[in-house]
PDB file of N, CA and C in Angstrom:
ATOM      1  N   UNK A   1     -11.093 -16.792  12.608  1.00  0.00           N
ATOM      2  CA  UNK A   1     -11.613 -15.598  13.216  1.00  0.00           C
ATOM      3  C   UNK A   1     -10.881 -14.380  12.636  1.00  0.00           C
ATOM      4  N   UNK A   2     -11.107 -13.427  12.722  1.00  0.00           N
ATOM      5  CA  UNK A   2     -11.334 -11.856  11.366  1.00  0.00           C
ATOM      6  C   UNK A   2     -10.738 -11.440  12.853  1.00  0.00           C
ATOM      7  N   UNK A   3      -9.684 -10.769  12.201  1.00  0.00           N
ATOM      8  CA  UNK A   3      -9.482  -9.500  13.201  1.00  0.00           C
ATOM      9  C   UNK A   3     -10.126  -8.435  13.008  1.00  0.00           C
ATOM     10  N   UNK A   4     -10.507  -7.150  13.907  1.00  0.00           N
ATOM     11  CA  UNK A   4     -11.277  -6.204  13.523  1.00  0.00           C
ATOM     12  C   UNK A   4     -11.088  -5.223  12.630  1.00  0.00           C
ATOM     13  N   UNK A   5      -9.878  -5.153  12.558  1.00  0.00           N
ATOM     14  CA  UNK A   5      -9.505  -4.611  11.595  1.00  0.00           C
ATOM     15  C   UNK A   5      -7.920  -4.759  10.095  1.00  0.00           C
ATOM     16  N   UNK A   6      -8.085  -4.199   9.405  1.00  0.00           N
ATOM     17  CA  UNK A   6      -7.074  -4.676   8.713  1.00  0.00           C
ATOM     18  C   UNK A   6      -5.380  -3.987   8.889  1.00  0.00           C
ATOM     19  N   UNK A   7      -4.298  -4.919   8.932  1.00  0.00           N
ATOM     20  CA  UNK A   7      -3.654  -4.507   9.155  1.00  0.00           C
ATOM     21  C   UNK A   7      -2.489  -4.109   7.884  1.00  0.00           C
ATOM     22  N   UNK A   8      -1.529  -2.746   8.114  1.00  0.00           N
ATOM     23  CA  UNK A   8      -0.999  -2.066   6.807  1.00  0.00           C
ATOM     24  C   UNK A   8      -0.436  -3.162   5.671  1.00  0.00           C
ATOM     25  N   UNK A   9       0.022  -4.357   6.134  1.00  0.00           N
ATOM     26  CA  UNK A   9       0.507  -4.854   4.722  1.00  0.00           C
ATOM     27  C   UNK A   9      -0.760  -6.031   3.938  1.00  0.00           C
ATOM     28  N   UNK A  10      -1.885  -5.753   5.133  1.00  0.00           N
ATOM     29  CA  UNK A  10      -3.408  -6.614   4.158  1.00  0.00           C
ATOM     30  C   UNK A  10      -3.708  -5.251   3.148  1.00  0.00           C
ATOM     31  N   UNK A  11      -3.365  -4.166   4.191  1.00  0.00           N
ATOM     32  CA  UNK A  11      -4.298  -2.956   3.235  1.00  0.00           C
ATOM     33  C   UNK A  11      -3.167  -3.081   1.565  1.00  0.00           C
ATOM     34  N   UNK A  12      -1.695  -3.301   1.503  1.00  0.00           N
ATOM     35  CA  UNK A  12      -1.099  -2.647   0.925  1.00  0.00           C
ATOM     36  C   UNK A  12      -0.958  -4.181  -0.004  1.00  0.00           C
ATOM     37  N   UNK A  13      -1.161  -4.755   0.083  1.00  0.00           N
ATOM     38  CA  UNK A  13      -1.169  -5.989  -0.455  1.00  0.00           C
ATOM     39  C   UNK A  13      -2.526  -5.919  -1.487  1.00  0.00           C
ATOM     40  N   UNK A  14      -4.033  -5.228  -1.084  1.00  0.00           N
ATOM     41  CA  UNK A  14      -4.930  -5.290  -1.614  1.00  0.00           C
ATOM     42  C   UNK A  14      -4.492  -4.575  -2.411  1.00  0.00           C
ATOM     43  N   UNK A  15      -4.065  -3.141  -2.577  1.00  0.00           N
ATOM     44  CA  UNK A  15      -3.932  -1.904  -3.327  1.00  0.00           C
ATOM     45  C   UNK A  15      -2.751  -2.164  -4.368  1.00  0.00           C
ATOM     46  N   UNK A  16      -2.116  -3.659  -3.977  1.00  0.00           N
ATOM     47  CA  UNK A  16      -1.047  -4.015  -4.883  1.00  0.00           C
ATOM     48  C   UNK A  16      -1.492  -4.436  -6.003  1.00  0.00           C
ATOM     49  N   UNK A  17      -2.145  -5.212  -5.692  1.00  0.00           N
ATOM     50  CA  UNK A  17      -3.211  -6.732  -6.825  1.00  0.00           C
ATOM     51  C   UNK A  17      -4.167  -6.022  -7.793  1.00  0.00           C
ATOM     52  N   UNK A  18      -4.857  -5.036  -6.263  1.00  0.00           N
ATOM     53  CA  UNK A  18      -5.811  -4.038  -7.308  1.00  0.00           C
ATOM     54  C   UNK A  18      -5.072  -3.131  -8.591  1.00  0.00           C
ATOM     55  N   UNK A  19      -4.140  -2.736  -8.523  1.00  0.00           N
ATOM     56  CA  UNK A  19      -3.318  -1.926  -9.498  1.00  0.00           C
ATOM     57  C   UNK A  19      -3.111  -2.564 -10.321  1.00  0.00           C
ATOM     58  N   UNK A  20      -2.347  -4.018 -10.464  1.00  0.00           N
ATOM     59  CA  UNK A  20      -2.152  -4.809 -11.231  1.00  0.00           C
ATOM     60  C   UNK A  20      -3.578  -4.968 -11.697  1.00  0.00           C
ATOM     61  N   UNK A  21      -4.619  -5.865 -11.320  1.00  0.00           N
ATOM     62  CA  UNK A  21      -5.739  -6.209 -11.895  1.00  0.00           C
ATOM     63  C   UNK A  21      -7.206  -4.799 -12.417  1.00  0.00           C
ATOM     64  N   UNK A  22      -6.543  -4.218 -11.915  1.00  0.00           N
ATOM     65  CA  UNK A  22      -7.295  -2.470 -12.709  1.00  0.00           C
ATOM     66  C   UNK A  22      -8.849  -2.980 -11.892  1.00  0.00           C
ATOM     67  N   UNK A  23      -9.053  -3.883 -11.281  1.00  0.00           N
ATOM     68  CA  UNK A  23     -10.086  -3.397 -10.190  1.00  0.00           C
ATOM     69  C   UNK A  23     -10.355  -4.297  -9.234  1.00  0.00           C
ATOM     70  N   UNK A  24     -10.599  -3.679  -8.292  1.00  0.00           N
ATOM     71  CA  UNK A  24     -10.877  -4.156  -6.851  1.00  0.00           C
ATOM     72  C   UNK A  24     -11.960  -5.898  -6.772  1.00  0.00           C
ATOM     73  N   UNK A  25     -12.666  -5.547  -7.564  1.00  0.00           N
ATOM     74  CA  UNK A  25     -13.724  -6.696  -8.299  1.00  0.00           C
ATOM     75  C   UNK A  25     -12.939  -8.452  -8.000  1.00  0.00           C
ATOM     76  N   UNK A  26     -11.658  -7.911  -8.681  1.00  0.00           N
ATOM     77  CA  UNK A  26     -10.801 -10.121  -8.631  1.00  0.00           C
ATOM     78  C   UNK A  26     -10.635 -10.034  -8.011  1.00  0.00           C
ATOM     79  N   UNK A  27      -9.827  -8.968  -6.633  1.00  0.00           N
ATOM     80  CA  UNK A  27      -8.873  -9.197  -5.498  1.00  0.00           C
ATOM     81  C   UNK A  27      -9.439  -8.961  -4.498  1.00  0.00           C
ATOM     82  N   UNK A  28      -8.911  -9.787  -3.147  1.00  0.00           N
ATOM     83  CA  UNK A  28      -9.205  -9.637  -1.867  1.00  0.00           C
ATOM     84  C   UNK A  28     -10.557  -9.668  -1.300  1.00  0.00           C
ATOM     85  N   UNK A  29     -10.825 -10.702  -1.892  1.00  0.00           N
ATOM     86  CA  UNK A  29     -12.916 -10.800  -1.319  1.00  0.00           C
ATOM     87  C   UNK A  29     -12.910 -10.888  -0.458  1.00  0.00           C
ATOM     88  N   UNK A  30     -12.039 -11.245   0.752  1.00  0.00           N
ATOM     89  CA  UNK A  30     -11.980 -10.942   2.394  1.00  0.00           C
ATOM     90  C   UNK A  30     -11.999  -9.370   2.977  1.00  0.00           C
ATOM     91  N   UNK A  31     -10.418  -8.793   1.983  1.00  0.00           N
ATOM     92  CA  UNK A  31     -10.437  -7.769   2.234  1.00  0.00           C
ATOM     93  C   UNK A  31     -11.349  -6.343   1.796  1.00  0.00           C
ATOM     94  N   UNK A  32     -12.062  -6.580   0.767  1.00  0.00           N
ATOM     95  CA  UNK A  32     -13.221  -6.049   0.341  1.00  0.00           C
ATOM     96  C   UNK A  32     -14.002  -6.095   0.808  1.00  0.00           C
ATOM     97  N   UNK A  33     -14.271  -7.209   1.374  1.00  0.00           N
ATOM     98  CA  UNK A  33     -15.940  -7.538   2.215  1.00  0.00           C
ATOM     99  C   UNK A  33     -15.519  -6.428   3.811  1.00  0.00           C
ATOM    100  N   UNK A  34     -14.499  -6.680   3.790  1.00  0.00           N
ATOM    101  CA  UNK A  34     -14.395  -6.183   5.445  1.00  0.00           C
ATOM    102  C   UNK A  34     -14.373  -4.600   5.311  1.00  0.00           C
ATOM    103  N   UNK A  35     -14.031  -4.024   4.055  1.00  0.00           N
ATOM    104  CA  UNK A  35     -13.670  -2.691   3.976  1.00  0.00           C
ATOM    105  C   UNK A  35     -15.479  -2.403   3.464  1.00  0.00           C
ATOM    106  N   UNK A  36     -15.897  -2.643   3.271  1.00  0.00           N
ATOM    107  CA  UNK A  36     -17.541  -2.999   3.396  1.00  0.00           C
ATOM    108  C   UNK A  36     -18.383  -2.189   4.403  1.00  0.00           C
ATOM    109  N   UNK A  37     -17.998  -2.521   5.557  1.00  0.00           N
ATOM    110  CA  UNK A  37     -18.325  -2.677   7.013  1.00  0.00           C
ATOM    111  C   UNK A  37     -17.809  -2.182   7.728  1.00  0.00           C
ATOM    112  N   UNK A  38     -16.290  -1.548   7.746  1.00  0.00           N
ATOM    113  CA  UNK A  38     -15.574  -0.845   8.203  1.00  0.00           C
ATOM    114  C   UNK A  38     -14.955   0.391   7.792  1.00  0.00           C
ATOM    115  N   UNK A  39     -15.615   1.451   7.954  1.00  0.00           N
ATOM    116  CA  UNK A  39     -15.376   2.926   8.139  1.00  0.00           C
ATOM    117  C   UNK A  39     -13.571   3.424   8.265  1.00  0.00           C
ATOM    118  N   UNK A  40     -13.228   2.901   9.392  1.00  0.00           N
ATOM    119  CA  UNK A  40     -12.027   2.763   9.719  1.00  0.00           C
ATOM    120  C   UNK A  40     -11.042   2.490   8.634  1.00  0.00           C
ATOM    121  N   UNK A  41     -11.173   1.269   7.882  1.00  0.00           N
ATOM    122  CA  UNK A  41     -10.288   0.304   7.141  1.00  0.00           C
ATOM    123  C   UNK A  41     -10.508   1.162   5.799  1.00  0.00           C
ATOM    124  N   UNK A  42     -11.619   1.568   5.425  1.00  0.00           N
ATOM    125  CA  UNK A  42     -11.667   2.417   4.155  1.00  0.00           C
ATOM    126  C   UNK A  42     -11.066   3.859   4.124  1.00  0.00           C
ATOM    127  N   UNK A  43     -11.096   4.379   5.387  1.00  0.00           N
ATOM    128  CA  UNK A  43     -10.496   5.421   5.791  1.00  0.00           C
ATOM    129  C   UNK A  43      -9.058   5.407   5.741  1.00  0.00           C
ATOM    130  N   UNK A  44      -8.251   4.477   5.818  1.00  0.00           N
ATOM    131  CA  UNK A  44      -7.157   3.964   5.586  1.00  0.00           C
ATOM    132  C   UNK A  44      -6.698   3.986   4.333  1.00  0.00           C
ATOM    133  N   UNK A  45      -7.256   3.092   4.045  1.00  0.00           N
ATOM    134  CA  UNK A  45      -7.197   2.693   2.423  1.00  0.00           C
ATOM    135  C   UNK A  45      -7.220   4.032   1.403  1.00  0.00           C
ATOM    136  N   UNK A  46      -8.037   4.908   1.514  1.00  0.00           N
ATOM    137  CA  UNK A  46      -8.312   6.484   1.178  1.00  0.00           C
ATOM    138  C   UNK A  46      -6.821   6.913   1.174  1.00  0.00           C
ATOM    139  N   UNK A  47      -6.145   6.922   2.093  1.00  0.00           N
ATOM    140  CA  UNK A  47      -5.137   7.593   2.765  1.00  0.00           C
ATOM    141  C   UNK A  47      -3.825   6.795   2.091  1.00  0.00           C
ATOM    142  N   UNK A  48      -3.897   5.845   1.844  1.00  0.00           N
ATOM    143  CA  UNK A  48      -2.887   4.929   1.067  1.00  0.00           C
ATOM    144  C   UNK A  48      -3.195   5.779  -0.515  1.00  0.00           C
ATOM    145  N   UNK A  49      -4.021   5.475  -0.993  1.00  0.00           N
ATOM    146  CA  UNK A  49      -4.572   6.045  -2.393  1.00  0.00           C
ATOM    147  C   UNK A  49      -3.629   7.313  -2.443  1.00  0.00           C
ATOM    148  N   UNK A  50      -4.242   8.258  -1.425  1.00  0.00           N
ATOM    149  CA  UNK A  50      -3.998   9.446  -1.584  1.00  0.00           C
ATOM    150  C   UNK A  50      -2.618   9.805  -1.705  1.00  0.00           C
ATOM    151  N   UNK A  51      -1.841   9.101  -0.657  1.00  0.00           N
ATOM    152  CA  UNK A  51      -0.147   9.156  -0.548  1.00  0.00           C
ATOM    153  C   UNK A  51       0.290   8.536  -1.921  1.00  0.00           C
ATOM    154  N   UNK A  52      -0.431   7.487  -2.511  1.00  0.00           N
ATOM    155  CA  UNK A  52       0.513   7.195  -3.592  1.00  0.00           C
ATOM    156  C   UNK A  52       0.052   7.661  -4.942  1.00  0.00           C
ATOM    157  N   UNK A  53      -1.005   8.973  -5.125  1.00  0.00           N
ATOM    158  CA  UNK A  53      -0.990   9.464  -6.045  1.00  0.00           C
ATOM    159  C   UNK A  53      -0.176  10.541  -6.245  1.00  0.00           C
ATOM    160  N   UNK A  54       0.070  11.303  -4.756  1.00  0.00           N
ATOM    161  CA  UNK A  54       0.913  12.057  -4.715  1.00  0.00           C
ATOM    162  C   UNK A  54       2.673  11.834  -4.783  1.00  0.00           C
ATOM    163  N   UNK A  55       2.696  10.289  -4.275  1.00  0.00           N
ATOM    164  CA  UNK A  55       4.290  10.242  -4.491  1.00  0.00           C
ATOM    165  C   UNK A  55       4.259  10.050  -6.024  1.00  0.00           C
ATOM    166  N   UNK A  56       3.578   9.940  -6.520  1.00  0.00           N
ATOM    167  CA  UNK A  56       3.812   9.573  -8.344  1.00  0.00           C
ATOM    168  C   UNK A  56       3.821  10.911  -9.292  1.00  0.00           C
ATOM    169  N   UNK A  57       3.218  12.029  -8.522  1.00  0.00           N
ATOM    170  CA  UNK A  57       3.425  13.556  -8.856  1.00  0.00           C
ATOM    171  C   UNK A  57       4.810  13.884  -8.693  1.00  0.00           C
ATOM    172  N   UNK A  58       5.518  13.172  -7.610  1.00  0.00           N
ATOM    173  CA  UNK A  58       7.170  13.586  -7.143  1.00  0.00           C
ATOM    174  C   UNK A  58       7.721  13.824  -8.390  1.00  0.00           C
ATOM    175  N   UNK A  59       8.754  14.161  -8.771  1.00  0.00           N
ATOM    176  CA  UNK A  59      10.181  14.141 -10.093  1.00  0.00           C
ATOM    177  C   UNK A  59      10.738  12.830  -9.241  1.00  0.00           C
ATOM    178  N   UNK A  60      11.310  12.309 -10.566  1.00  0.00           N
ATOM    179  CA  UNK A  60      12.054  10.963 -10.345  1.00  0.00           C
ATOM    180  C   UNK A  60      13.664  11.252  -9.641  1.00  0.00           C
ATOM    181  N   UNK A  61      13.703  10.267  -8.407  1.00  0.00           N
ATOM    182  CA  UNK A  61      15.118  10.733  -8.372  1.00  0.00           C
ATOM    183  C   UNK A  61      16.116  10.044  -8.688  1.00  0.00           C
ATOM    184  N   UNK A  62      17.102  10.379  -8.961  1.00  0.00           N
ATOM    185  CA  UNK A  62      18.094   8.861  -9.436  1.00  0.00           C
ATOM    186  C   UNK A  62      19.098   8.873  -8.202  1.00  0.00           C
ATOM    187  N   UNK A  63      19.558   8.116  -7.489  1.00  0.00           N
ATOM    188  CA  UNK A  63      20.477   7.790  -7.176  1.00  0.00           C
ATOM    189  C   UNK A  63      21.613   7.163  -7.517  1.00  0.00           C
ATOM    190  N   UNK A  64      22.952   7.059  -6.770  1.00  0.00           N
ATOM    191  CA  UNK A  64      23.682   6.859  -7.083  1.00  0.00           C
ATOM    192  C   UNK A  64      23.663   4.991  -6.931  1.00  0.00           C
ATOM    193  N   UNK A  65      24.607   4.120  -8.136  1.00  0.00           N
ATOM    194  CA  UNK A  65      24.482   3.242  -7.947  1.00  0.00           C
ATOM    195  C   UNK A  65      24.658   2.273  -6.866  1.00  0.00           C
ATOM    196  N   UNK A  66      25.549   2.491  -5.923  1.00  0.00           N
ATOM    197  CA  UNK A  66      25.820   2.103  -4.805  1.00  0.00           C
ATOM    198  C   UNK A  66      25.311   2.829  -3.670  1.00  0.00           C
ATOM    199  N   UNK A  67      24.251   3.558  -3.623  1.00  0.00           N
ATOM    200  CA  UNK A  67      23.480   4.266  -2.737  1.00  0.00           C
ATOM    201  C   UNK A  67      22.867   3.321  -1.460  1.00  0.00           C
ATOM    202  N   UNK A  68      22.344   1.744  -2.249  1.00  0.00           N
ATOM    203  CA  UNK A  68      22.001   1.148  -1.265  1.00  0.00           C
ATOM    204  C   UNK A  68      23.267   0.594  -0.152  1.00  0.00           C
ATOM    205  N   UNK A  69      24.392   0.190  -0.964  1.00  0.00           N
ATOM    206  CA  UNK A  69      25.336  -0.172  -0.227  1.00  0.00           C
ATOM    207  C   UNK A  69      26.185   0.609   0.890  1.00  0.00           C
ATOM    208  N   UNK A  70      25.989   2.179   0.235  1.00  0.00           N
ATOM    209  CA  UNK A  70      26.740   3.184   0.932  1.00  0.00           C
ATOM    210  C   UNK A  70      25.745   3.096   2.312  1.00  0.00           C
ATOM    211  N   UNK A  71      24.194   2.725   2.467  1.00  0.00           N
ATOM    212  CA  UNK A  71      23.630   3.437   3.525  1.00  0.00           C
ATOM    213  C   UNK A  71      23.626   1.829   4.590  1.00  0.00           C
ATOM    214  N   UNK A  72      23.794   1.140   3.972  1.00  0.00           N
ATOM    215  CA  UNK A  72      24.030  -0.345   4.843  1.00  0.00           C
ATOM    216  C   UNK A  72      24.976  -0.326   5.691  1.00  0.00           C
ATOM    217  N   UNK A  73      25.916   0.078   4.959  1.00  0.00           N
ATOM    218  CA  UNK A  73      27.403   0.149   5.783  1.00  0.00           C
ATOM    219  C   UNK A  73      27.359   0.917   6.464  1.00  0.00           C
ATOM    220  N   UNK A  74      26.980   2.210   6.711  1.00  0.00           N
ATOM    221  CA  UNK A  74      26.881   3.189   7.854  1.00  0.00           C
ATOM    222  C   UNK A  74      25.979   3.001   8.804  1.00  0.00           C
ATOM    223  N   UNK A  75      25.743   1.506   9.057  1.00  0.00           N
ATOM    224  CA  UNK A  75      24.142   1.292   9.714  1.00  0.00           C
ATOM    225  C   UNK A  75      24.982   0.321  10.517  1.00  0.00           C
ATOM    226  N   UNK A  76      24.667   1.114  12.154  1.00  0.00           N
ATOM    227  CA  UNK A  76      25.982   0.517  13.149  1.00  0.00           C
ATOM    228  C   UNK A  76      25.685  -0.982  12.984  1.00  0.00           C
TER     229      UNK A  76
END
């Protein structure tokens, strides 16, 4: 049984495969079919697109090499 709708890591999982495979066509014939039919789920999906064309406009940032370690440790 299909839930009604899709949830963020089906959406982000599709938009993963799709990038890799340059089109929607090989991947996710569940999740395609449902974004089909659902207004909602494409509306989503739009909104994923949109955020990650714009984070790819960002400047690159570099951090420092131990950046991940510094923010672990301060994490009560």
């Amino acid at each position: 049984m299909r839930i009604s709708h899709l949830v963020d890591s089906e959406i982000q999982a599709y938009l993963d495969r799709r990038q890799v495979s340059g089109s929607d066509l090989t991947v996710g014939g569940e999740v395609r079919e449902h974004l089909q039919r659902c207004v909602s789920c494409r509306e989503e999906v739009q909104a994923y697109e949109q955020l990650f064309c714009e984070l790819a406009e960002e400047p690159e940032v570099n951090l420092p090499r131990n950046f991940a370690k510094r923010v672990t440790l301060s994490l009560p």
